[in-house]
Protein backbone atom coordinates (compact mmCIF):
# COMPACT_ATOMS: atom_id res chain seq x y z
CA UNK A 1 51.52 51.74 33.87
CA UNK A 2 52.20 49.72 30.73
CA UNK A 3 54.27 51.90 27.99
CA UNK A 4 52.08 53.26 25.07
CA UNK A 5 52.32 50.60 21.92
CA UNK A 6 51.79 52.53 18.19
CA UNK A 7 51.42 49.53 15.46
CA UNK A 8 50.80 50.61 11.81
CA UNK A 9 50.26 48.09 8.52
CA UNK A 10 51.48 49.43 5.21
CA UNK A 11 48.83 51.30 3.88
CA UNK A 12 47.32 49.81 0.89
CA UNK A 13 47.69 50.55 -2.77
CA UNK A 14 43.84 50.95 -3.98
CA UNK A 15 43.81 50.67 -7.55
CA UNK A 16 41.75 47.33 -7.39
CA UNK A 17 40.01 45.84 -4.53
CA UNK A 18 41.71 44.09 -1.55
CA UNK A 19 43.05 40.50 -2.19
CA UNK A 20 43.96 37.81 0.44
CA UNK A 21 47.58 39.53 0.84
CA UNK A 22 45.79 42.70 1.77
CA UNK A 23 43.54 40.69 4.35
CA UNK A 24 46.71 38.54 5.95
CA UNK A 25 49.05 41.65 7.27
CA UNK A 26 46.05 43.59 8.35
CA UNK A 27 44.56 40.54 10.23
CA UNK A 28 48.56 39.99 11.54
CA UNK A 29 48.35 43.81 12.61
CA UNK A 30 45.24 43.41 14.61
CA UNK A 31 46.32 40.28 16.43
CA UNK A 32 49.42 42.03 17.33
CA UNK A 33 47.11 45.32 18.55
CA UNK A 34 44.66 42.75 20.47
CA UNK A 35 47.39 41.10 22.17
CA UNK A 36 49.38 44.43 23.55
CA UNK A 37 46.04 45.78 24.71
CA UNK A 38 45.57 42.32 26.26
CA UNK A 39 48.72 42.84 27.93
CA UNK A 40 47.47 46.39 29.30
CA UNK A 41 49.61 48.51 26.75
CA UNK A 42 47.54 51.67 25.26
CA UNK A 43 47.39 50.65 21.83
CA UNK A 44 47.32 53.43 18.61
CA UNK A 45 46.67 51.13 15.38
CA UNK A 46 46.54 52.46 11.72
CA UNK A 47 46.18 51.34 8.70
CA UNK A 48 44.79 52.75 5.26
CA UNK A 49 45.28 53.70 1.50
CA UNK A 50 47.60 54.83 -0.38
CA UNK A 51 45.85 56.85 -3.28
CA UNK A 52 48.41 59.12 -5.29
CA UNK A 53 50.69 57.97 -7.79
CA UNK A 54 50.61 57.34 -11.51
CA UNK A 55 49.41 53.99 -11.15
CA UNK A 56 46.12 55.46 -9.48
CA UNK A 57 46.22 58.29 -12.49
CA UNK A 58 46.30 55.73 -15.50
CA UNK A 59 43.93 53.43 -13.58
CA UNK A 60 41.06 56.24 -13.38
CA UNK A 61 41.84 57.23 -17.05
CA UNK A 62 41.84 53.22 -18.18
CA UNK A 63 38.06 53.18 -16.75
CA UNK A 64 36.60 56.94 -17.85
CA UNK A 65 36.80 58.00 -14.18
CA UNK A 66 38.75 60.38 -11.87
CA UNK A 67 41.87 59.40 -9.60
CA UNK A 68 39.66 61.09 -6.58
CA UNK A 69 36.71 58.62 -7.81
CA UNK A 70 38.50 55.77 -8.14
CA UNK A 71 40.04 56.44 -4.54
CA UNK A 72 37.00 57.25 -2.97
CA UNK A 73 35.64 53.62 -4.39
CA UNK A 74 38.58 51.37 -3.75
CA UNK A 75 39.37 52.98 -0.73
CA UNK A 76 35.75 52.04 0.70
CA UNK A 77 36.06 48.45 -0.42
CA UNK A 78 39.11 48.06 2.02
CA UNK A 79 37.45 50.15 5.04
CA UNK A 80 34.43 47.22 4.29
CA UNK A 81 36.49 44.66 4.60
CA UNK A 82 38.63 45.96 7.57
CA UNK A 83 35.44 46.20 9.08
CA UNK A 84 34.21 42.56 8.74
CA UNK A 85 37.55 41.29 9.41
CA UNK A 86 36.83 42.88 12.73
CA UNK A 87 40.17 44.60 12.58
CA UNK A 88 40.53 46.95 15.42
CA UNK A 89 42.07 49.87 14.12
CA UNK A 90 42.19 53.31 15.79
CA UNK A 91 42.82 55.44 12.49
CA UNK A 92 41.64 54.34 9.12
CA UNK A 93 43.83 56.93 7.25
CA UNK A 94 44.00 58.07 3.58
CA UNK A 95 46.82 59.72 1.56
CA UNK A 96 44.22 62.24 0.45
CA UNK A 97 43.08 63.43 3.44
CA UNK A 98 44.05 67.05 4.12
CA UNK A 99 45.93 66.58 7.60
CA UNK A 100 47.67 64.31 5.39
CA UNK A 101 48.97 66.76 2.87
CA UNK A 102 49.61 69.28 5.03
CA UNK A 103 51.89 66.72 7.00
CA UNK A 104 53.94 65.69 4.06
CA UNK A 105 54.01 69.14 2.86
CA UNK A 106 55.47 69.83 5.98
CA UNK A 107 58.76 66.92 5.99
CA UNK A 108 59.40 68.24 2.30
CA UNK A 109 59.90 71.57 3.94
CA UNK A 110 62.07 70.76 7.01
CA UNK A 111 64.34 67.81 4.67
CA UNK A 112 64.58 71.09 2.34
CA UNK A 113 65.71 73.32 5.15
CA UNK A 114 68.14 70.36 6.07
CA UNK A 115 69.86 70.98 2.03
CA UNK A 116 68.94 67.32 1.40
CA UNK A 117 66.84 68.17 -1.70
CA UNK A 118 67.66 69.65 -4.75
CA UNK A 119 66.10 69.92 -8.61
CA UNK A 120 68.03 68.38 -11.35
CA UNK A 121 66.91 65.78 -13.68
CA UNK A 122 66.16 62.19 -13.61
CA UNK A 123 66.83 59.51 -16.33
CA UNK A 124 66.21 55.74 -15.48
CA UNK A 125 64.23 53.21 -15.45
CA UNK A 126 61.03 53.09 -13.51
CA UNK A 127 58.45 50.75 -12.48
CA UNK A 128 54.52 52.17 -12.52
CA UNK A 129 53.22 48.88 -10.76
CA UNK A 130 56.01 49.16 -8.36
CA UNK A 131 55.89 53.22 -7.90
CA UNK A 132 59.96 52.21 -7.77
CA UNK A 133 63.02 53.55 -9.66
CA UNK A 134 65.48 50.58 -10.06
CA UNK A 135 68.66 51.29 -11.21
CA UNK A 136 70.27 49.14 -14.55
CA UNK A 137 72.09 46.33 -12.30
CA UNK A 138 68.69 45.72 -10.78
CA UNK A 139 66.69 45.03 -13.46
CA UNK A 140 66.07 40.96 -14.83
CA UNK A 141 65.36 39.81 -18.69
CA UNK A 142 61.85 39.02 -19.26
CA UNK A 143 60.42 37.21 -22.01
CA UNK A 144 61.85 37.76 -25.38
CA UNK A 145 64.43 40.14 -23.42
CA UNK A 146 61.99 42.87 -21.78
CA UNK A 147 63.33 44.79 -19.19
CA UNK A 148 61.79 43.83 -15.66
CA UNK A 149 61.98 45.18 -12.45
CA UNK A 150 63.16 42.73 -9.42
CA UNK A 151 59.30 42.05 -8.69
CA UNK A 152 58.76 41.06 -12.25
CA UNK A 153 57.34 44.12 -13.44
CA UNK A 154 57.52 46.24 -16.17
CA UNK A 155 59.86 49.13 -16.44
CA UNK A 156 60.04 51.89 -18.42
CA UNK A 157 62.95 54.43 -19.34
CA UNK A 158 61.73 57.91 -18.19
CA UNK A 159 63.19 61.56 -18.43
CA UNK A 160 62.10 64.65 -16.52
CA UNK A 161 62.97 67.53 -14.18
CA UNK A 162 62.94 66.30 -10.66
CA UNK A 163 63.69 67.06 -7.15
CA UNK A 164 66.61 64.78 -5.63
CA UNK A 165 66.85 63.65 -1.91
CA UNK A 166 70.68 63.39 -1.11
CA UNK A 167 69.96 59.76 0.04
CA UNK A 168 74.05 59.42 -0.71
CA UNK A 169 74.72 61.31 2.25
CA UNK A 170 72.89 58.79 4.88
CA UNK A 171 74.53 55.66 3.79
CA UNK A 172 76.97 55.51 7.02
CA UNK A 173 73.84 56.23 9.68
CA UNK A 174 71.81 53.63 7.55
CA UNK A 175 74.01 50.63 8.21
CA UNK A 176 74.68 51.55 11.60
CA UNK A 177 70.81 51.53 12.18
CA UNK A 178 70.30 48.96 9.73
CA UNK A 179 73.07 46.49 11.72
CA UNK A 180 71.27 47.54 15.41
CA UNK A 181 70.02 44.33 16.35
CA UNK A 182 66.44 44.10 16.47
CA UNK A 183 65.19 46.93 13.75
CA UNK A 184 64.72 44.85 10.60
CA UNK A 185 63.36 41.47 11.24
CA UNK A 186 63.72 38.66 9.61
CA UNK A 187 67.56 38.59 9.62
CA UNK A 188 67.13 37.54 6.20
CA UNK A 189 65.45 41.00 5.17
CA UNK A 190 68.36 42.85 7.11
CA UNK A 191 71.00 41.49 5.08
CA UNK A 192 69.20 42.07 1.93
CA UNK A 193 69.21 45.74 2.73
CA UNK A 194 73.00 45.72 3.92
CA UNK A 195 74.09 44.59 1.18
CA UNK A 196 72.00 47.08 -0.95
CA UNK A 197 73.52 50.26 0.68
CA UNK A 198 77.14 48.14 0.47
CA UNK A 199 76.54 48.72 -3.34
CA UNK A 200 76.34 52.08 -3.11
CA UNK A 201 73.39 54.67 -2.99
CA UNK A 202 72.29 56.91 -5.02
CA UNK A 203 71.09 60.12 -4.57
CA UNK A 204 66.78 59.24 -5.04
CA UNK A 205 64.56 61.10 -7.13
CA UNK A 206 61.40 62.42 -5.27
CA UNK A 207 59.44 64.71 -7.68
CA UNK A 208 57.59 64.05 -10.91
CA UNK A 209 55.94 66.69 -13.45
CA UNK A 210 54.48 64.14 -15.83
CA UNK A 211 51.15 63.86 -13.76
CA UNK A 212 49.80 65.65 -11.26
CA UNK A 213 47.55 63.18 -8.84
CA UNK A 214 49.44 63.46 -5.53
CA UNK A 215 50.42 66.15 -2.73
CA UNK A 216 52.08 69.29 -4.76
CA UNK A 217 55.99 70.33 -3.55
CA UNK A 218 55.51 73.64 -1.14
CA UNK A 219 57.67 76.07 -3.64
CA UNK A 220 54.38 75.35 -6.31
CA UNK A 221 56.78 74.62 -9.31
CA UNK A 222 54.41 72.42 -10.69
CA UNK A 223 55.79 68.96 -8.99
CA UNK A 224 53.82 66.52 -7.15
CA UNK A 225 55.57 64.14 -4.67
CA UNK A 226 56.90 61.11 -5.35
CA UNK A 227 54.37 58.86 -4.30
CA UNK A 228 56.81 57.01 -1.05
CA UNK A 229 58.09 60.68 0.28
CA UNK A 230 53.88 60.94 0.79
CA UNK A 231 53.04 57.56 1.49
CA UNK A 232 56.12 57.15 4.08
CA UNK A 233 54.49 59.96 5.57
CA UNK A 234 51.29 58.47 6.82
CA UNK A 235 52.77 57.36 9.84
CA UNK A 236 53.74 60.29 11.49
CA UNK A 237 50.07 62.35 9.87
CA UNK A 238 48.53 60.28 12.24
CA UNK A 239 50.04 60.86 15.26
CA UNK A 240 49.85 64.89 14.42
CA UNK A 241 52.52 66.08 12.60
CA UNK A 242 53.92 68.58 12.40
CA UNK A 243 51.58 69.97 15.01
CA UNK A 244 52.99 67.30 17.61
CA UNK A 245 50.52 67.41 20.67
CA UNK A 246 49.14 64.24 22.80
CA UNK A 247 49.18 61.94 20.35
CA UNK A 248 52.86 62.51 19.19
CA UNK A 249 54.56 62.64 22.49
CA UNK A 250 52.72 59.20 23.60
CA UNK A 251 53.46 57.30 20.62
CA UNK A 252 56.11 58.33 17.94
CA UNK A 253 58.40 56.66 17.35
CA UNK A 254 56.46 53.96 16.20
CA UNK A 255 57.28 50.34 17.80
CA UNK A 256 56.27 48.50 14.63
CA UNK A 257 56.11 48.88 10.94
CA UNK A 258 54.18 45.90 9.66
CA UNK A 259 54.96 45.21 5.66
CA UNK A 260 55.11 42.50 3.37
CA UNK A 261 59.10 41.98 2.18
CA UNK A 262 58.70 44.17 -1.19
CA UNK A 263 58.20 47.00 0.12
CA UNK A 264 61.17 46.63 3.06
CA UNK A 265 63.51 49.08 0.79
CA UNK A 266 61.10 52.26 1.31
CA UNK A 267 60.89 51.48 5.09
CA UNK A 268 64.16 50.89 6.00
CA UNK A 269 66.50 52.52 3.76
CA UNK A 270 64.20 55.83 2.48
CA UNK A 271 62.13 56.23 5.40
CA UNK A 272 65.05 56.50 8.15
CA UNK A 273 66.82 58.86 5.72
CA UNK A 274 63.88 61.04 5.31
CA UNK A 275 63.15 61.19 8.97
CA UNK A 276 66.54 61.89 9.86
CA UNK A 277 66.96 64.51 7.27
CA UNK A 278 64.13 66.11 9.21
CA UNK A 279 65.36 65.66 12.48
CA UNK A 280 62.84 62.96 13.49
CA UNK A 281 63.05 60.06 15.96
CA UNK A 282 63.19 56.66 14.10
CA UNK A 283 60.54 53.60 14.67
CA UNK A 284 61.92 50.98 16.86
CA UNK A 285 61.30 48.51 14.30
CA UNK A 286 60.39 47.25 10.69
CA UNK A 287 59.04 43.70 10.08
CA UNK A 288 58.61 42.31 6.63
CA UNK A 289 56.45 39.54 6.17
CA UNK A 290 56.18 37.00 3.62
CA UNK A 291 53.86 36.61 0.63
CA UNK A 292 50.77 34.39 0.95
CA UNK A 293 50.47 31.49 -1.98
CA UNK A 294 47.80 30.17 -3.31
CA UNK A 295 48.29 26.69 -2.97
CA UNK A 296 52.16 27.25 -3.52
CA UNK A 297 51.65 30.02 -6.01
CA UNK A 298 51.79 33.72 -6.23
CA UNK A 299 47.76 35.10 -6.97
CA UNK A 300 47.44 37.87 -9.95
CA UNK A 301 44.73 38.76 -11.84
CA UNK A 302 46.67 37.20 -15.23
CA UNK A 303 46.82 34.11 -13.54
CA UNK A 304 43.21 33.93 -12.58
CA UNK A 305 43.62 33.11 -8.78
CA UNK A 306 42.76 35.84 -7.31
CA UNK A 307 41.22 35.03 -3.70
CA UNK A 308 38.23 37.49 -2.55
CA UNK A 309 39.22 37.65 1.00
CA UNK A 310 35.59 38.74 1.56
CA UNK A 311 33.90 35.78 0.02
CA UNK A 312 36.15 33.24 2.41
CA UNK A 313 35.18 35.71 5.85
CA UNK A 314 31.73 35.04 4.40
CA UNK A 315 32.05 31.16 3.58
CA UNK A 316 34.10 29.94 6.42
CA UNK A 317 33.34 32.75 9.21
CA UNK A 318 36.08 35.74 9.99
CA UNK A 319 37.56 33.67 12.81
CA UNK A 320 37.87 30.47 11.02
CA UNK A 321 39.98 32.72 8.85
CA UNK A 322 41.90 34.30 11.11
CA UNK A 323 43.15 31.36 12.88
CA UNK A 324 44.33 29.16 9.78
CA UNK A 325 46.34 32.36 8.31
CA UNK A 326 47.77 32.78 11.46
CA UNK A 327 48.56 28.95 12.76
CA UNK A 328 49.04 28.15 9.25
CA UNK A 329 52.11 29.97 8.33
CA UNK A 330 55.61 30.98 9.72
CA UNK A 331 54.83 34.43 10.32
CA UNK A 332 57.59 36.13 8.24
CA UNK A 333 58.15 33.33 5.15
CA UNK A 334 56.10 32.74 2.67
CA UNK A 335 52.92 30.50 3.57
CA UNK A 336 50.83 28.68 1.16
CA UNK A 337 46.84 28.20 1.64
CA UNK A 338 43.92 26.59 0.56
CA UNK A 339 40.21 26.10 1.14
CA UNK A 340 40.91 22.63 1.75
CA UNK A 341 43.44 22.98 3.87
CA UNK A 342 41.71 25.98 5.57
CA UNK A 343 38.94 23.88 6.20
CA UNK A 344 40.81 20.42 7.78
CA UNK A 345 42.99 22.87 10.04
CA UNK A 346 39.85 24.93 11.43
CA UNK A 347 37.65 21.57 12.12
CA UNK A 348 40.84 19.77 13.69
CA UNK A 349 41.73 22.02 15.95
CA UNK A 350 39.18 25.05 16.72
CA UNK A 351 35.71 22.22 15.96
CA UNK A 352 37.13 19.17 17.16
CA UNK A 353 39.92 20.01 19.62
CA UNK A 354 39.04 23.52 21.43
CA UNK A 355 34.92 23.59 20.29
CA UNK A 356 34.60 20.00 21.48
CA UNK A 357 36.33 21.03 25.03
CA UNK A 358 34.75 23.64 25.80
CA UNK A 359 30.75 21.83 24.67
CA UNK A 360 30.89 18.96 26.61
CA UNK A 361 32.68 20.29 29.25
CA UNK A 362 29.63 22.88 29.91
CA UNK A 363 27.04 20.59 29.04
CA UNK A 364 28.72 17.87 31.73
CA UNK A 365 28.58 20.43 34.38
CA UNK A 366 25.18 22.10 33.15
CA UNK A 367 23.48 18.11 33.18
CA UNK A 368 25.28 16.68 36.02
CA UNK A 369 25.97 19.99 38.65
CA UNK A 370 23.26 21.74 37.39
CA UNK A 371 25.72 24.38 35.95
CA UNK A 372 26.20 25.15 39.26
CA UNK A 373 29.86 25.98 40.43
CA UNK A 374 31.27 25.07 44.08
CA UNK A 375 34.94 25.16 45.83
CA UNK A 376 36.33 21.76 45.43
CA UNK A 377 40.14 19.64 46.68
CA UNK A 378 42.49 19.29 43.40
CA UNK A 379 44.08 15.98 42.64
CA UNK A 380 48.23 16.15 41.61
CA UNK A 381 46.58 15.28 38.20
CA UNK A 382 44.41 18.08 38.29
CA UNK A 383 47.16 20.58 39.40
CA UNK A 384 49.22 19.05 37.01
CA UNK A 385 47.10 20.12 33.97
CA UNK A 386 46.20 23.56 35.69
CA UNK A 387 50.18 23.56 35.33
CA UNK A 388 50.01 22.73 31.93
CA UNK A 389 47.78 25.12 30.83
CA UNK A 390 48.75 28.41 32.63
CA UNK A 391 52.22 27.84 30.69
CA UNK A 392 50.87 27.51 27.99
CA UNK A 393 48.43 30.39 28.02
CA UNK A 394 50.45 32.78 30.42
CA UNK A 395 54.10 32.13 29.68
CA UNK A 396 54.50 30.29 26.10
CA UNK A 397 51.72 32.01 24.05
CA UNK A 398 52.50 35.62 25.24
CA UNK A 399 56.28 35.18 24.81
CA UNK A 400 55.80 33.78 20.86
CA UNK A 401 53.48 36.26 20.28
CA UNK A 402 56.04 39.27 21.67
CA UNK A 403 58.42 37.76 19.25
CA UNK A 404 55.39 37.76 16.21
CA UNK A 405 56.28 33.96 16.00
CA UNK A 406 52.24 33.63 16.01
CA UNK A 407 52.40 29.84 14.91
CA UNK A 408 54.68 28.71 18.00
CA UNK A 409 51.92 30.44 19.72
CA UNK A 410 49.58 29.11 18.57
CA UNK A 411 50.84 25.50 18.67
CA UNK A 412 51.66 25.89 22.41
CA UNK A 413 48.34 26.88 23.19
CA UNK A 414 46.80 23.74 21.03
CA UNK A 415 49.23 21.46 23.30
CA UNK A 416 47.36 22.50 25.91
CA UNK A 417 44.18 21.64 24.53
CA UNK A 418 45.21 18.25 23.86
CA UNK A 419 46.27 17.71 27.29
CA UNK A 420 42.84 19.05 28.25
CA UNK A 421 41.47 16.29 25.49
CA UNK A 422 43.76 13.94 27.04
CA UNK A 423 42.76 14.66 30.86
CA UNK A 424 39.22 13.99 29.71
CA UNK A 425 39.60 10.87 28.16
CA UNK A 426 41.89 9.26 31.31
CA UNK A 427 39.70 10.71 34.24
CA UNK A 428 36.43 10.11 32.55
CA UNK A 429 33.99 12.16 34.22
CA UNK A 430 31.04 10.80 32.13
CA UNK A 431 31.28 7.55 34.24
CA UNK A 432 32.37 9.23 37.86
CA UNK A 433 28.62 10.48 38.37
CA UNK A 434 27.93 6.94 39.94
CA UNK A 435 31.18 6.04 41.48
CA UNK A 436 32.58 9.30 43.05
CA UNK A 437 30.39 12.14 42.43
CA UNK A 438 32.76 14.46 44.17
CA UNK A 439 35.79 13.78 41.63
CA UNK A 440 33.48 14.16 39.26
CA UNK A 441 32.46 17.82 39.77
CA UNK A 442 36.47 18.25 40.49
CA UNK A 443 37.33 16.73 37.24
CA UNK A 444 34.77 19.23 35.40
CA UNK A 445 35.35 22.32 37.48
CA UNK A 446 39.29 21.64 36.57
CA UNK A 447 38.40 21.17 32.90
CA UNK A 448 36.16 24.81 33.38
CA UNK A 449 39.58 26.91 34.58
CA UNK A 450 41.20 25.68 31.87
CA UNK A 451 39.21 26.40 29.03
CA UNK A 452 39.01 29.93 30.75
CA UNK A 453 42.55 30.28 30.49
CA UNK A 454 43.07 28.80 27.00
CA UNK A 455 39.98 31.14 25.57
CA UNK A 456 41.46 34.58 27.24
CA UNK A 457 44.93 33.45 25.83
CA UNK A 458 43.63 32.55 22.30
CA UNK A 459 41.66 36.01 22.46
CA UNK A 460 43.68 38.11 19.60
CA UNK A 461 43.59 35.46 16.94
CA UNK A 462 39.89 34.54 17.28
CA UNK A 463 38.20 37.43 18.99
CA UNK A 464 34.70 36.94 18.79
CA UNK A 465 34.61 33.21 19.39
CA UNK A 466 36.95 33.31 21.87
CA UNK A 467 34.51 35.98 23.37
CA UNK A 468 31.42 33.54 23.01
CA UNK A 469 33.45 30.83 24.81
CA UNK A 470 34.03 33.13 27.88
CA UNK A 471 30.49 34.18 27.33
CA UNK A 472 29.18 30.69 28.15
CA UNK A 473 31.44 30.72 31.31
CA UNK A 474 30.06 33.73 32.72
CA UNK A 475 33.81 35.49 33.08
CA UNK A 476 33.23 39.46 33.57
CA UNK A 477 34.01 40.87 30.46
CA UNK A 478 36.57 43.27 33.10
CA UNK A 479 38.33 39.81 34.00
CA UNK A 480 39.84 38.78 30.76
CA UNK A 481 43.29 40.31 30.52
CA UNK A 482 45.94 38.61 30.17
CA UNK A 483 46.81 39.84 33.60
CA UNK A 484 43.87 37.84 34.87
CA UNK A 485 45.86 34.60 33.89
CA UNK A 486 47.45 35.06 37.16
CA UNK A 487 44.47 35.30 39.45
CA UNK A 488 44.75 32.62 42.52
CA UNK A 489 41.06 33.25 43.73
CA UNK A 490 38.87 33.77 40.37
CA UNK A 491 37.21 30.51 40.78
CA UNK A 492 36.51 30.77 44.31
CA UNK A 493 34.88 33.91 44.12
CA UNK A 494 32.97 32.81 41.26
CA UNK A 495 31.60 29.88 42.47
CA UNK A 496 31.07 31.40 46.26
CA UNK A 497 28.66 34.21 44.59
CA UNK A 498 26.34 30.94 43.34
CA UNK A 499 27.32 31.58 40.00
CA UNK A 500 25.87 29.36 37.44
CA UNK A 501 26.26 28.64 34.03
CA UNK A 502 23.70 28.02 31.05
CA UNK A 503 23.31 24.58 28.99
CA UNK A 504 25.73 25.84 26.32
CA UNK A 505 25.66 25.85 22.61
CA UNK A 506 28.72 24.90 20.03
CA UNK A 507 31.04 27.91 19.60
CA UNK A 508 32.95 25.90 16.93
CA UNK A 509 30.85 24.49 14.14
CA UNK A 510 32.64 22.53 11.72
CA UNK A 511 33.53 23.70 8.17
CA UNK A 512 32.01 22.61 4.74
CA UNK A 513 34.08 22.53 1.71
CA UNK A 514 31.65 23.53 -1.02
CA UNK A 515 31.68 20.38 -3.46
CA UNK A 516 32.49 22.58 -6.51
CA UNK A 517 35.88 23.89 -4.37
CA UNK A 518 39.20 21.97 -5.53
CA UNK A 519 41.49 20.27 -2.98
């Protein structure tokens, strides 16, 4: 039986509605949960929002509402889109739900037990967009010599009582974990965070009495939490801490923490310190992704490039989407995209490549065999591409994708399609009807195992088309796994219960760039 697999995305900040950012980890996530439950791993996927903090507070008070309003509102706008996005998640979890509270309430009280926190009072500098304390060295000169945080954002200098978590004390465990090969990935990202705790850390401050919109400190002194010690906490709520139970002892520690590279700090540094202040196993690892550009350059709502991530599902179809963010960009740098570019990659490759394969291909054997399916001899060639493909699709693809390097995935798998495209155009079935009838319906019946293959493989990226394709060829929906890859007698069964299959219709259509859209 294939281990348990538990896979969570950051949870998201809610004080606006999702951009494409939001949509490109969350999309990353669910391939990554699609293909481990391909592989026959039980899969536990969360995500969510991530609703206390100041930021929330002065947002709500900006617009005349409440922070529990404006959480309840943003917080739906990302469930919606999770949902069209067809994102498979097993917990949609919020920061203000009470299992929630109770479970960060409850690590407060065991790191407190541990002597790790204490109250004294904090003076720095501090970064509202960032929910971040930075300390002077930090910091960069904006415009006409402002204070900024390493993001670019604001700081300001702030004073007040606080809790402290002796984060000093962890610095030696921390770089032993931190140097463990395999936790922090990109190497790049690991070395960043090296190189912070090198410098020395400080003891953190995790308390603040200058608003009150988050989960309250157990000894009721009037201090909410600082917004990460609850946040952090997310991932173990939903597994059932402190309560433990089925959940817990099946899948913490986590195997993956899936974040975008500004936020790699809270998940490698403060979050292994918290959890072993309270005694708690670590995750296995922490991946930090890049940021997504629009064309080259970093969206905000100042800039007026903010991408909808909504409006694209609903102009170029939630799969079409999926697949260019995925074979579009090194999955851990920064990519770049565009509408433009969305659109030439999807009709290349998914309309014209894979689409095209898979219609005529059907519509051959549907005309010509009557979509009628019988045993048949394989040529070397035909073995040869059979060869080609189960590589691809059983070996290449599933070890890339193991490895979150989604792009050499993907690019394996579209080899094999061109070899497909290639093995059409040499053996040229179209004109075999007349000459050697039998070759033909080998030739076709070859071409049918492989786009079975090459649709099961490209399942997590493009889920619902992938599904259509496999539709059309009348594969159980039981006979899909990855696992199935390796089946010698599929066809023969298949074709020995006088299985047939339908005059098909396009999977793939191609893409439109609305005239008004710039290249």
């Amino acid at each position: 039986m294939a281990e348990p697999y538990y896979l969570t995305t950051a949870i998201h900040y809610p004080n606006g509605k999702p951009h494409i950012g939001h949509a490109y980890e969350t999309i990353a996530a669910d391939v990554i949960a699609r293909f481990q439950r391909l592989r026959g791993r039980e899969v536990r996927f969360q995500t969510g929002t991530d609703e206390h903090g100041l930021k929330m507070a002065q947002k709500a008070r900006d617009i005349g509402s409440t922070p529990r309003e404006l959480a309840d509102e943003m917080s739906g706008h990302f469930k919606e889109l999770f949902d069209v996005l067809n994102i498979s998640y097993d917990r949609f979890i919020r920061t203000t739900d009470p299992d929630h509270h109770r479970a960060s309430q409850a690590i407060w009280e065991a790191m407190e037990k541990k002597g790790d926190l204490y109250l004294d009072r904090y003076e720095g500098w501090y970064s509202v967009r960032d929910e971040a304390y930075y300390d002077e060295g930090e910091l960069v000169e904006g415009e006409g010599g402002a204070k900024l945080s390493p993001q670019g954002t604001p700081v300001e200098w702030t004073e007040e009582e606080s809790w402290f978590f002796r984060l000093s004390n962890y610095a030696e465990p921390l770089l032993e974990l931190l140097k463990t090969p395999g936790f922090l990935e990109p190497v790049s990202r690991r070395n960043e965070m090296v190189a912070f705790i090198e410098r020395g850390l400080q003891d953190l401050s995790v308390s603040r009495t200058s608003f009150d919109w988050g989960v309250k400190v157990p000894s009721g002194d009037g201090h909410v939490m600082y917004v990460w010690v609850d946040a952090l906490t997310n991932y173990i709520t939903g597994v059932g801490y402190p309560d433990g139970g089925e959940l817990w002892d099946k899948f913490w520690p986590a195997d993956l923490h899936l974040i975008g590279k500004d936020i790699v700090r809270f998940h490698t540094i403060y979050w292994p310190a918290f959890l072993m202040s309270a005694d708690l196993p670590l995750p296995k690892k922490v991946f930090g992704h890049g940021f997504l550009l629009n064309r080259g350059v970093k969206e905000s709502k100042s800039a007026g490039n903010v991408t909808d991530p909504m409006e694209l599902a609903d102009r170029f179809g939630v799969d079409a989407l999926r697949y260019f963010l995925m074979a579009e960009v090194t999955f851990g740098q920064d990519g770049s995209y565009s509408a433009q570019a969305l659109v030439n990659k999807v009709n290349a490759e998914l309309a014209n490549s894979f689409g095209n394969l898979a219609q005529r291909t059907l519509s051959m054997i549907a005309k010509n065999m009557a979509g009628k399916l019988e045993l048949f001899s394989a040529a070397s060639e035909d073995d040869t591409l059979l060869a080609t493909v189960g590589k691809a699709c059983a070996e290449t693809l599933p070890q890339e994708f193991e490895a979150l390097n989604f792009s050499v995935g993907i690019e394996a798998w579209l080899r094999a399609v061109y070899a497909c495209n290639a093995y059409v155009d040499e053996q040229a079935p179209w004109g075999l009807k007349k000459t050697d009838p039998e070759r033909m319906k080998a030739v076709l019946q070859t071409l049918f195992i492989a786009i079975r293959d090459l649709a099961i493989a490209i399942q997590p990226v493009v889920p619902e088309k992938a599904a259509a394709v496999l539709d059309q060829l009348g594969i159980p929906a039981d006979r899909r796994s990855y696992a199935n890859l390796g089946d010698a007698d599929w066809f023969g069964a298949l074709a020995a219960s006088g299985h047939a299959i339908d005059k098909p219709t396009p999977v793939f259509p191609r893409l439109e760039l609305p005239e008004e859209e710039p290249a």
